[in-house]
PDB file of N, CA and C in Angstrom:
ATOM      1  N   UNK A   1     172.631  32.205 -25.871  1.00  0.00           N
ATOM      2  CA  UNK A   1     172.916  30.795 -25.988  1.00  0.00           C
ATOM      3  C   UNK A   1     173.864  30.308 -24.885  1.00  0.00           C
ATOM      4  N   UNK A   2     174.755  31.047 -24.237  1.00  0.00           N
ATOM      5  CA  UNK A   2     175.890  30.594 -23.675  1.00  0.00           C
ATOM      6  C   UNK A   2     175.166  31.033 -21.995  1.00  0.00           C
ATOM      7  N   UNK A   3     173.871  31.479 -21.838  1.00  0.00           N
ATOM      8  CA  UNK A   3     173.172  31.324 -20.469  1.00  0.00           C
ATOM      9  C   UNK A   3     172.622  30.354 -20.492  1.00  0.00           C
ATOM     10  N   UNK A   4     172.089  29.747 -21.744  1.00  0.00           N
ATOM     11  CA  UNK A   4     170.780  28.742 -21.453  1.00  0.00           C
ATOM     12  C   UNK A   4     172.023  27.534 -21.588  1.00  0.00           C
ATOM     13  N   UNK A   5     172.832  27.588 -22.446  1.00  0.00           N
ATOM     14  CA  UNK A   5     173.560  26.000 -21.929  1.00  0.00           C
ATOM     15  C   UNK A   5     174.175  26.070 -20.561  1.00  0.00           C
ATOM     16  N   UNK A   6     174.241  26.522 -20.232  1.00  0.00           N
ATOM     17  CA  UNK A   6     174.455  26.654 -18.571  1.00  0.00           C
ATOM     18  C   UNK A   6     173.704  26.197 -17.955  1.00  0.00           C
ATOM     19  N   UNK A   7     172.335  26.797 -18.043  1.00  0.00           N
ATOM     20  CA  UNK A   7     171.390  26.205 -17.096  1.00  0.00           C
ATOM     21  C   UNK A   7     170.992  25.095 -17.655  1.00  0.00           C
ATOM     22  N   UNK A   8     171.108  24.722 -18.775  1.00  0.00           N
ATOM     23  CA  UNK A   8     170.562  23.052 -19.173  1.00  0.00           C
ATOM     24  C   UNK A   8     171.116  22.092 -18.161  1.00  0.00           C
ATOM     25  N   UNK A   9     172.348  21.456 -17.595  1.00  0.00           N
ATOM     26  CA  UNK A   9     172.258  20.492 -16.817  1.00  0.00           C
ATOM     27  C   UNK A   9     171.657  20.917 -15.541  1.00  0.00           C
ATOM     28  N   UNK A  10     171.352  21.783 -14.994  1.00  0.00           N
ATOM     29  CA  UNK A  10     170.625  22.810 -13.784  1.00  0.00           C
ATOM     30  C   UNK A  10     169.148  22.688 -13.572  1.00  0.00           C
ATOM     31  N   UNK A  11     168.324  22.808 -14.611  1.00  0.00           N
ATOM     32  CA  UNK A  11     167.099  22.645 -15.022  1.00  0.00           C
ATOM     33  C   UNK A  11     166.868  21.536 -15.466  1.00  0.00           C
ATOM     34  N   UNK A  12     167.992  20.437 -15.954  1.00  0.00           N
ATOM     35  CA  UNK A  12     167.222  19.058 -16.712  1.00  0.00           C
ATOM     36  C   UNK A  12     167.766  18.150 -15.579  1.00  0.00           C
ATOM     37  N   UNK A  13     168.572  18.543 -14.364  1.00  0.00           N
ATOM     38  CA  UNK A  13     168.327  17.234 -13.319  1.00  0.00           C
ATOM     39  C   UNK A  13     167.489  18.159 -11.959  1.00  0.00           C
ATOM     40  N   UNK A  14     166.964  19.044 -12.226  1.00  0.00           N
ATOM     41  CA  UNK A  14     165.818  19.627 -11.574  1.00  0.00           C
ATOM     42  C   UNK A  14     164.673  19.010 -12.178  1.00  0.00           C
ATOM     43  N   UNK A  15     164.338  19.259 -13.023  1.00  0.00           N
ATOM     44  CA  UNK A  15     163.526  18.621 -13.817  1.00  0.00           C
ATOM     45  C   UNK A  15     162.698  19.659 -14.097  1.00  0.00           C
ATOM     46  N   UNK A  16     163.045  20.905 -14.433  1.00  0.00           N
ATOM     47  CA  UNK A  16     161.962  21.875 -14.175  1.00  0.00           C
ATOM     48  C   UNK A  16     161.752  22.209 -15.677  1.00  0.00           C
ATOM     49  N   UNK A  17     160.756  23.109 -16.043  1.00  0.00           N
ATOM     50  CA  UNK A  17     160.591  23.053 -17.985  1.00  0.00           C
ATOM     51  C   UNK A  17     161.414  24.586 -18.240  1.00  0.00           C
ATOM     52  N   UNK A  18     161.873  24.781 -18.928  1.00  0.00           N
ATOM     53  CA  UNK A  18     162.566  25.173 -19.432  1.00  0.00           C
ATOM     54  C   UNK A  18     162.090  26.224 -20.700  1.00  0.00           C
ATOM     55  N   UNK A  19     161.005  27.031 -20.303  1.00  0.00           N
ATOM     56  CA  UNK A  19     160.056  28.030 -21.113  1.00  0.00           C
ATOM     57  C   UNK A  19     160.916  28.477 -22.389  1.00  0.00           C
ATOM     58  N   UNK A  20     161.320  29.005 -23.469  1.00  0.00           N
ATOM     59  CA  UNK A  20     161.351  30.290 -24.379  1.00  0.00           C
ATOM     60  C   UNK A  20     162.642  30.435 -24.656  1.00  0.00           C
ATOM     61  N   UNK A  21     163.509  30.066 -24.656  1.00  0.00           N
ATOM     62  CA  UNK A  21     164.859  30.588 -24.516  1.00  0.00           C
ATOM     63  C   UNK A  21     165.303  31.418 -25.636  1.00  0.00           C
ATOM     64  N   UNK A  22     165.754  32.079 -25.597  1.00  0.00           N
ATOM     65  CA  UNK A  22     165.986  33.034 -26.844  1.00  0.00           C
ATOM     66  C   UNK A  22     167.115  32.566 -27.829  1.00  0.00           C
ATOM     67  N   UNK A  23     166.785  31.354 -27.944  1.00  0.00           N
ATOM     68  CA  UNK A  23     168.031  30.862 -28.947  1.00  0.00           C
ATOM     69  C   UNK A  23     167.882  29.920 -29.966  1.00  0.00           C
ATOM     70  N   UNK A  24     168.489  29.675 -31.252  1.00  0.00           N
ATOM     71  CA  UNK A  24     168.592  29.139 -32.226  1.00  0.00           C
ATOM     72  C   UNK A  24     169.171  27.689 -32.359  1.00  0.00           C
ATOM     73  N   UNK A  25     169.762  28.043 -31.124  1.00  0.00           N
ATOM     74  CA  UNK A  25     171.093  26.564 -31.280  1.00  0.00           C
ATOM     75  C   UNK A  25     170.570  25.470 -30.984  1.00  0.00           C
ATOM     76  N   UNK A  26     171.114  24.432 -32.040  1.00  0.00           N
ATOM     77  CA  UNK A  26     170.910  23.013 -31.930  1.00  0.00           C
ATOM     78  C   UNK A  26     171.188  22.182 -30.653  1.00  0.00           C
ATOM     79  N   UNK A  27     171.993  22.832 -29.613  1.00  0.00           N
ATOM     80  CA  UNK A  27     172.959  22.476 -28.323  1.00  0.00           C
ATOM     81  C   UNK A  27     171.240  22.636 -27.595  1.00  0.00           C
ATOM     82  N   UNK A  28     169.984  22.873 -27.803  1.00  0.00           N
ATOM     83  CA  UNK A  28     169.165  23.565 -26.805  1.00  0.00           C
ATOM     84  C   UNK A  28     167.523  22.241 -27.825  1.00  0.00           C
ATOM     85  N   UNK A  29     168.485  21.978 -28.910  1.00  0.00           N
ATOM     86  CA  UNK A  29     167.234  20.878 -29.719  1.00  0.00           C
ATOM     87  C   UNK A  29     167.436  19.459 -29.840  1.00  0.00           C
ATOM     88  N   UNK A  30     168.853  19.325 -29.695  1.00  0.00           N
ATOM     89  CA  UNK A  30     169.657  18.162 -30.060  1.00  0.00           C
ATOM     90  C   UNK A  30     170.429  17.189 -28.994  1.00  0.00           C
ATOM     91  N   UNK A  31     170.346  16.876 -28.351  1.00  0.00           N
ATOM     92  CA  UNK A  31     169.288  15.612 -28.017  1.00  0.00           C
ATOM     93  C   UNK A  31     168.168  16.473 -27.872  1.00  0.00           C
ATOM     94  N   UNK A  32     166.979  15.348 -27.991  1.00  0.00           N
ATOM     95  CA  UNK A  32     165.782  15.869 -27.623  1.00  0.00           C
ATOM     96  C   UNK A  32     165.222  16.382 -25.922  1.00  0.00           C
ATOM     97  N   UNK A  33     165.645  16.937 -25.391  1.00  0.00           N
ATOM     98  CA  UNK A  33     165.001  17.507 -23.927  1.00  0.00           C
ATOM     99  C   UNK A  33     163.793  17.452 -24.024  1.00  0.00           C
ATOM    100  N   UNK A  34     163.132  16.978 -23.483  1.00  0.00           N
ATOM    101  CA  UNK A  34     161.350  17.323 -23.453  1.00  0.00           C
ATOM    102  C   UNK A  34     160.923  18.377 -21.794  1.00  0.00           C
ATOM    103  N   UNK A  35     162.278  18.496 -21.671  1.00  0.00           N
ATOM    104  CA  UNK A  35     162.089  20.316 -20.910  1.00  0.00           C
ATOM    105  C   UNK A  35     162.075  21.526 -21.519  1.00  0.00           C
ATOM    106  N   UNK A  36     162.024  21.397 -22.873  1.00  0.00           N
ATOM    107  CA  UNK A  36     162.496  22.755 -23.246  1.00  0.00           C
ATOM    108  C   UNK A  36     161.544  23.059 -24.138  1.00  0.00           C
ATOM    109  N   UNK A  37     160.831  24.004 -24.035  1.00  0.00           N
ATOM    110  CA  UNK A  37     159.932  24.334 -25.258  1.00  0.00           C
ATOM    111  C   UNK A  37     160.653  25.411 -25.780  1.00  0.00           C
ATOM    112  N   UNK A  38     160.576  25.508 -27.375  1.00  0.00           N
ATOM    113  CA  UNK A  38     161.593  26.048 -28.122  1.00  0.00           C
ATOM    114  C   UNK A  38     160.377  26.966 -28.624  1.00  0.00           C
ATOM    115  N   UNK A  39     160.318  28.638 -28.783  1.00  0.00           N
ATOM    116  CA  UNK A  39     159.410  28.914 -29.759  1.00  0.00           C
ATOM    117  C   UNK A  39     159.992  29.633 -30.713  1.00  0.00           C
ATOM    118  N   UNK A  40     161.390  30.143 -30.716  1.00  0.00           N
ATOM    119  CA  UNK A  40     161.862  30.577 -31.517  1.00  0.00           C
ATOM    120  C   UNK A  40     162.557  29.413 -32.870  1.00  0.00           C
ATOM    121  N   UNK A  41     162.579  29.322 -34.056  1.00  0.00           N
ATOM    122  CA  UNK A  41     162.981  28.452 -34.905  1.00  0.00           C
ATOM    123  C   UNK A  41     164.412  28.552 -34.749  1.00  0.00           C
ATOM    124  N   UNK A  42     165.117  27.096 -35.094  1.00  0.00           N
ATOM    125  CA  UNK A  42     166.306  26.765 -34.719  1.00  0.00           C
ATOM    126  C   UNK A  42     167.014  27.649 -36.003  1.00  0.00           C
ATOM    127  N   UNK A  43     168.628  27.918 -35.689  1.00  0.00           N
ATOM    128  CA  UNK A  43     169.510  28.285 -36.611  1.00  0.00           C
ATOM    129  C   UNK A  43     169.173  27.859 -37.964  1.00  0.00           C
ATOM    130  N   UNK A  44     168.907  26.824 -38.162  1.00  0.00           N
ATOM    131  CA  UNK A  44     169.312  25.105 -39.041  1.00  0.00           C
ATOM    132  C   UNK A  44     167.561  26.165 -40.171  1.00  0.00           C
ATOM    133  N   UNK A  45     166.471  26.208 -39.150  1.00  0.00           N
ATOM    134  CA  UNK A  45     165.424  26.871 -39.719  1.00  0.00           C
ATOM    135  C   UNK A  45     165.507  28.023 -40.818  1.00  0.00           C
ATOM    136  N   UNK A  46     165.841  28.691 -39.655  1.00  0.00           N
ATOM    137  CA  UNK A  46     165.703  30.168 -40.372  1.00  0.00           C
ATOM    138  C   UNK A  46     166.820  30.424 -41.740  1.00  0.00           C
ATOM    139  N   UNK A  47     168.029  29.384 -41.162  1.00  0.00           N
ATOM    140  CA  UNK A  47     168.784  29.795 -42.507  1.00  0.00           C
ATOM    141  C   UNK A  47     168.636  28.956 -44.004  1.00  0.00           C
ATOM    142  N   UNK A  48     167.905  28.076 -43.476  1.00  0.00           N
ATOM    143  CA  UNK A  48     166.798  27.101 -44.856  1.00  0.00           C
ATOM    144  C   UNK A  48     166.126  28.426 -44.999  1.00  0.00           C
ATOM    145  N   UNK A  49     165.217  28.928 -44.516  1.00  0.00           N
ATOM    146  CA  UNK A  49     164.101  30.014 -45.075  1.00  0.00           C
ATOM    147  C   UNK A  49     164.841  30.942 -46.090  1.00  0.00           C
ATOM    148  N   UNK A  50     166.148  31.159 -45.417  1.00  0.00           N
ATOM    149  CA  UNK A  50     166.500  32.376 -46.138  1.00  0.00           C
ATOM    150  C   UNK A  50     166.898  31.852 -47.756  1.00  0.00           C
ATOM    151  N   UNK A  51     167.794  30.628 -47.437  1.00  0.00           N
ATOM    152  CA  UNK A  51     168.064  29.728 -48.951  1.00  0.00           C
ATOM    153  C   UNK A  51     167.196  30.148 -49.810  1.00  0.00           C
ATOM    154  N   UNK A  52     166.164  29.857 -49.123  1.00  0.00           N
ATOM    155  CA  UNK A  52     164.587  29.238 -49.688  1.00  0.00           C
ATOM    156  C   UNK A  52     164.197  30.665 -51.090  1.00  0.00           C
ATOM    157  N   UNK A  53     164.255  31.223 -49.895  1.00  0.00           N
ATOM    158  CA  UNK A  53     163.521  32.916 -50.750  1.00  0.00           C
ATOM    159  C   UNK A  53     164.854  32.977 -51.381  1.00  0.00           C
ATOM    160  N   UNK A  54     165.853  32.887 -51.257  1.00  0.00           N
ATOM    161  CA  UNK A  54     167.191  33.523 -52.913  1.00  0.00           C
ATOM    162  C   UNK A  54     167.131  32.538 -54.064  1.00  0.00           C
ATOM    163  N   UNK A  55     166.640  31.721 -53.793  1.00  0.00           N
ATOM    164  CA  UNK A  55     166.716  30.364 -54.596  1.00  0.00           C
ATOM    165  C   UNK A  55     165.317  30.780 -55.652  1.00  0.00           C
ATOM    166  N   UNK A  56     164.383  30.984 -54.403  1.00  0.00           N
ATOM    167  CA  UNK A  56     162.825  31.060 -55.396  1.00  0.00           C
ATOM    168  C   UNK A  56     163.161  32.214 -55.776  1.00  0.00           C
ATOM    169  N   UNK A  57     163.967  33.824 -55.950  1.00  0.00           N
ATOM    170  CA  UNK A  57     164.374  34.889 -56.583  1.00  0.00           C
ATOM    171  C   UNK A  57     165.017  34.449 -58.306  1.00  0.00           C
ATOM    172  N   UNK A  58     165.385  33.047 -57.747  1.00  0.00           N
ATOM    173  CA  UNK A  58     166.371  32.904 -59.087  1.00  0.00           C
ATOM    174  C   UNK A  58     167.463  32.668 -58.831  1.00  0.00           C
ATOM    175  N   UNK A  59     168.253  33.480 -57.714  1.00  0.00           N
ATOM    176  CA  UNK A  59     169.740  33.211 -57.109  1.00  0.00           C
ATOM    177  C   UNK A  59     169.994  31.717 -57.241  1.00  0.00           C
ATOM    178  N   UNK A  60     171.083  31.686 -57.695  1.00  0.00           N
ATOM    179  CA  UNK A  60     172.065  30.458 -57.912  1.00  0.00           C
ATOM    180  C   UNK A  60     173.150  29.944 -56.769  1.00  0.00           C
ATOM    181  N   UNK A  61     173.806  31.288 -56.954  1.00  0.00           N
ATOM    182  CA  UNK A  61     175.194  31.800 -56.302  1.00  0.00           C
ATOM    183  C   UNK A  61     174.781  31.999 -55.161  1.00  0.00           C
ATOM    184  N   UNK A  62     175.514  31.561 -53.914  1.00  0.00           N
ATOM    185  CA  UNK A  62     175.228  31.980 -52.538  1.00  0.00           C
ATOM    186  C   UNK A  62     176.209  32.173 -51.861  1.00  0.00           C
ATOM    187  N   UNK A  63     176.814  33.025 -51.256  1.00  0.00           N
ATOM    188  CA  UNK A  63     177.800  32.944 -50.492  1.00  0.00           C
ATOM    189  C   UNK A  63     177.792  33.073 -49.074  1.00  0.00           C
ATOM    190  N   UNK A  64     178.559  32.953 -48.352  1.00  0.00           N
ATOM    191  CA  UNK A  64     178.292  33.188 -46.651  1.00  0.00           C
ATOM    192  C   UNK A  64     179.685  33.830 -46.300  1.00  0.00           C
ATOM    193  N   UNK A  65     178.791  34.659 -45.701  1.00  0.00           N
ATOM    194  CA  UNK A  65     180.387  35.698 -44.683  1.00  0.00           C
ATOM    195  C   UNK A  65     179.663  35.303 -42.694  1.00  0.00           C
ATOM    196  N   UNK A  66     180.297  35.114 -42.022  1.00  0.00           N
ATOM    197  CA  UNK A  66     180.300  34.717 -41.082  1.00  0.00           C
ATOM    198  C   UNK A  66     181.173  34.625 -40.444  1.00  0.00           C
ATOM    199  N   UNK A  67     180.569  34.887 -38.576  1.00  0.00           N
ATOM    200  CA  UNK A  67     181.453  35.423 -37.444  1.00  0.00           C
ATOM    201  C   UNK A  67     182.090  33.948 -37.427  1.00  0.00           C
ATOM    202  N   UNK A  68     183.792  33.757 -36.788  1.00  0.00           N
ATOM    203  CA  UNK A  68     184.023  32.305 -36.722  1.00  0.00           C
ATOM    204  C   UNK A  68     184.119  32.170 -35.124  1.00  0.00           C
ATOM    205  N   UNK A  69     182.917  31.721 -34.787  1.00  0.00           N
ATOM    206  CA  UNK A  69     182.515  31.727 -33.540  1.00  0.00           C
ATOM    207  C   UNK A  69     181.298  30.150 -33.611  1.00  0.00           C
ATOM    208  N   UNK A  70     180.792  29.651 -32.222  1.00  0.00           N
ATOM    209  CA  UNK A  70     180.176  28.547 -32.462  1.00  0.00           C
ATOM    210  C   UNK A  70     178.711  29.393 -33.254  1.00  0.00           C
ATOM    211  N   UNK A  71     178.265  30.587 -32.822  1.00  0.00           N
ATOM    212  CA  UNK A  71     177.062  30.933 -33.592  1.00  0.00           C
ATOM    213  C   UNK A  71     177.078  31.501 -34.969  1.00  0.00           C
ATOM    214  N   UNK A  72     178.755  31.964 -35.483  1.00  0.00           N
ATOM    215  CA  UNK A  72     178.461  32.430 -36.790  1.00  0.00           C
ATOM    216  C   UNK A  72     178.556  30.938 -37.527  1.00  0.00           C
ATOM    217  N   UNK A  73     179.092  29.498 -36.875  1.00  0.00           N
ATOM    218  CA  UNK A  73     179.225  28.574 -37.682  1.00  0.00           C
ATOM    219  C   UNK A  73     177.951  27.736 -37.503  1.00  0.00           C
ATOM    220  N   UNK A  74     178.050  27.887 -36.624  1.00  0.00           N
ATOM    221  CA  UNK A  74     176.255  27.351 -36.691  1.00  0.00           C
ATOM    222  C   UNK A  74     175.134  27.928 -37.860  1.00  0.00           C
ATOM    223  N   UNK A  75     175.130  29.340 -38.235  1.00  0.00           N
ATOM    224  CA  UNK A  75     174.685  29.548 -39.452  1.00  0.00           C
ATOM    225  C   UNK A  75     175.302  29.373 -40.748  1.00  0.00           C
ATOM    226  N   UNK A  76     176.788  28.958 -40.612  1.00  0.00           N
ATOM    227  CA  UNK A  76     177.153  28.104 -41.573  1.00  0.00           C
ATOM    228  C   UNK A  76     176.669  26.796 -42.159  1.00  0.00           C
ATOM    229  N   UNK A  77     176.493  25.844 -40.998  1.00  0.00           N
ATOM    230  CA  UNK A  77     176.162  24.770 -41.173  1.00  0.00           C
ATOM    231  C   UNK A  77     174.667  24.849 -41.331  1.00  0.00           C
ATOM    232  N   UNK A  78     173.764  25.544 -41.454  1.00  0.00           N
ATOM    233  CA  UNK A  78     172.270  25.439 -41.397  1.00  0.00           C
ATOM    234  C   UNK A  78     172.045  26.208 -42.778  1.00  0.00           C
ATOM    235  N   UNK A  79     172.808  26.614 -43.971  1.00  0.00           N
ATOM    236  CA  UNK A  79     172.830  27.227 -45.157  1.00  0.00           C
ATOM    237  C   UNK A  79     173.626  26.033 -46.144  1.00  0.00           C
ATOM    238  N   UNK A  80     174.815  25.266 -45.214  1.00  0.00           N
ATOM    239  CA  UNK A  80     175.227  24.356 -45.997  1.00  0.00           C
ATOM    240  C   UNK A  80     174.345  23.276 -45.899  1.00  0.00           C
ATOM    241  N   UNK A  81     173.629  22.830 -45.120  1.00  0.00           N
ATOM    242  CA  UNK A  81     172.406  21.996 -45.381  1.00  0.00           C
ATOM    243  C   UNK A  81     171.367  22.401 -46.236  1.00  0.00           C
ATOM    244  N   UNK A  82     171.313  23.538 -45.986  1.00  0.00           N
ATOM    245  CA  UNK A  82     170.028  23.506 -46.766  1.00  0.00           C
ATOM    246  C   UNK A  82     170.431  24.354 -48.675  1.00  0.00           C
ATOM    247  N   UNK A  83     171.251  24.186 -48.941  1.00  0.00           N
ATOM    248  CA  UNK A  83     172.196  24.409 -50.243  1.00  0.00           C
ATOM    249  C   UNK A  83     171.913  22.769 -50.398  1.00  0.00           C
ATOM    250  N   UNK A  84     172.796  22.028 -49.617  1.00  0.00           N
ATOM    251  CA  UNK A  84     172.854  20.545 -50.495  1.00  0.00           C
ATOM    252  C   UNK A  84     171.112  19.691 -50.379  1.00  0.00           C
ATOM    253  N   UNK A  85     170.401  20.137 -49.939  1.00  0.00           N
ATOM    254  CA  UNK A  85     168.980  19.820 -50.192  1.00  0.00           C
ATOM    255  C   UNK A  85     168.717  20.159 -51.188  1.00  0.00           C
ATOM    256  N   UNK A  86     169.037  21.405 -51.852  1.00  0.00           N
ATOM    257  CA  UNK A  86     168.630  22.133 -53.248  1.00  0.00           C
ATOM    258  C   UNK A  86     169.997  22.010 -54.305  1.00  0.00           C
ATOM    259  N   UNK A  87     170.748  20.530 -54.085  1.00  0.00           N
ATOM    260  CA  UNK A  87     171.789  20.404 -54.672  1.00  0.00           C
ATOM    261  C   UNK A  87     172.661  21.834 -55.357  1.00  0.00           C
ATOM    262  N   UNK A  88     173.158  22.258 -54.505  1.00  0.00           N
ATOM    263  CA  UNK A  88     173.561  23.970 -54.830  1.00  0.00           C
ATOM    264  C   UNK A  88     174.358  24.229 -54.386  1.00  0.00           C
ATOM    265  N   UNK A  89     175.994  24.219 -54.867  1.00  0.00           N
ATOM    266  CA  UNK A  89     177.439  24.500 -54.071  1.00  0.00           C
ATOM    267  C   UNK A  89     177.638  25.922 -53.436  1.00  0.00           C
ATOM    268  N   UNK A  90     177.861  26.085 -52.151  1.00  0.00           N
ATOM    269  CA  UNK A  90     178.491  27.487 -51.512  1.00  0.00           C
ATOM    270  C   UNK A  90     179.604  28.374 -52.762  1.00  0.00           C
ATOM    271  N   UNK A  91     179.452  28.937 -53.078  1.00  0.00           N
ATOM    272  CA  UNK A  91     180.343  30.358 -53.575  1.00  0.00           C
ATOM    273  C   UNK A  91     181.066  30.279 -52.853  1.00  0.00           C
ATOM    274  N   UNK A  92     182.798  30.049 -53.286  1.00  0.00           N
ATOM    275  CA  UNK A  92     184.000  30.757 -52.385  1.00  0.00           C
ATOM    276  C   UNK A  92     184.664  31.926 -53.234  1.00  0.00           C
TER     277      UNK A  92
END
């Protein structure tokens, strides 16, 4: 993540596309670039999916342990969204 935001102002006043990047982060979805084709699913994605399957298990209770870094909070914030979609408070 911390190569490809680098090259984002590099490549988006080049204007060149911006293939695959191996990353999750919203910093690479958010504004919309229409240089960047994303094929990996964003943070915000994958950690809805995971909600998804503990929730359809039955799980209630969810808790999060996480690096406090911009990428362990970034999967913070993409579990606390998708908890308050399924009206469902974080476990402290």
């Amino acid at each position: 993540t911390p190569t490809s935001n680098a090259a984002l102002p590099i490549f988006t006043q080049a204007r060149v596309p911006f293939f695959a990047p191996f990353s999750g982060a919203q910093s690479l979805r958010e504004p919309f670039n229409r240089l960047i084709f994303n094929v990996r699913a964003s943070y915000y994605d994958e950690t809805e999916h995971l909600v998804d399957r503990l929730v359809s298990t039955g799980l209630k209770n969810i808790a999060v342990f996480y690096q406090n870094d911009a990428y362990g909070k970034a999967g913070l914030a993409g579990v606390e969204r998708a908890l308050k979609k399924l009206n469902l408070p974080i476990v402290d």
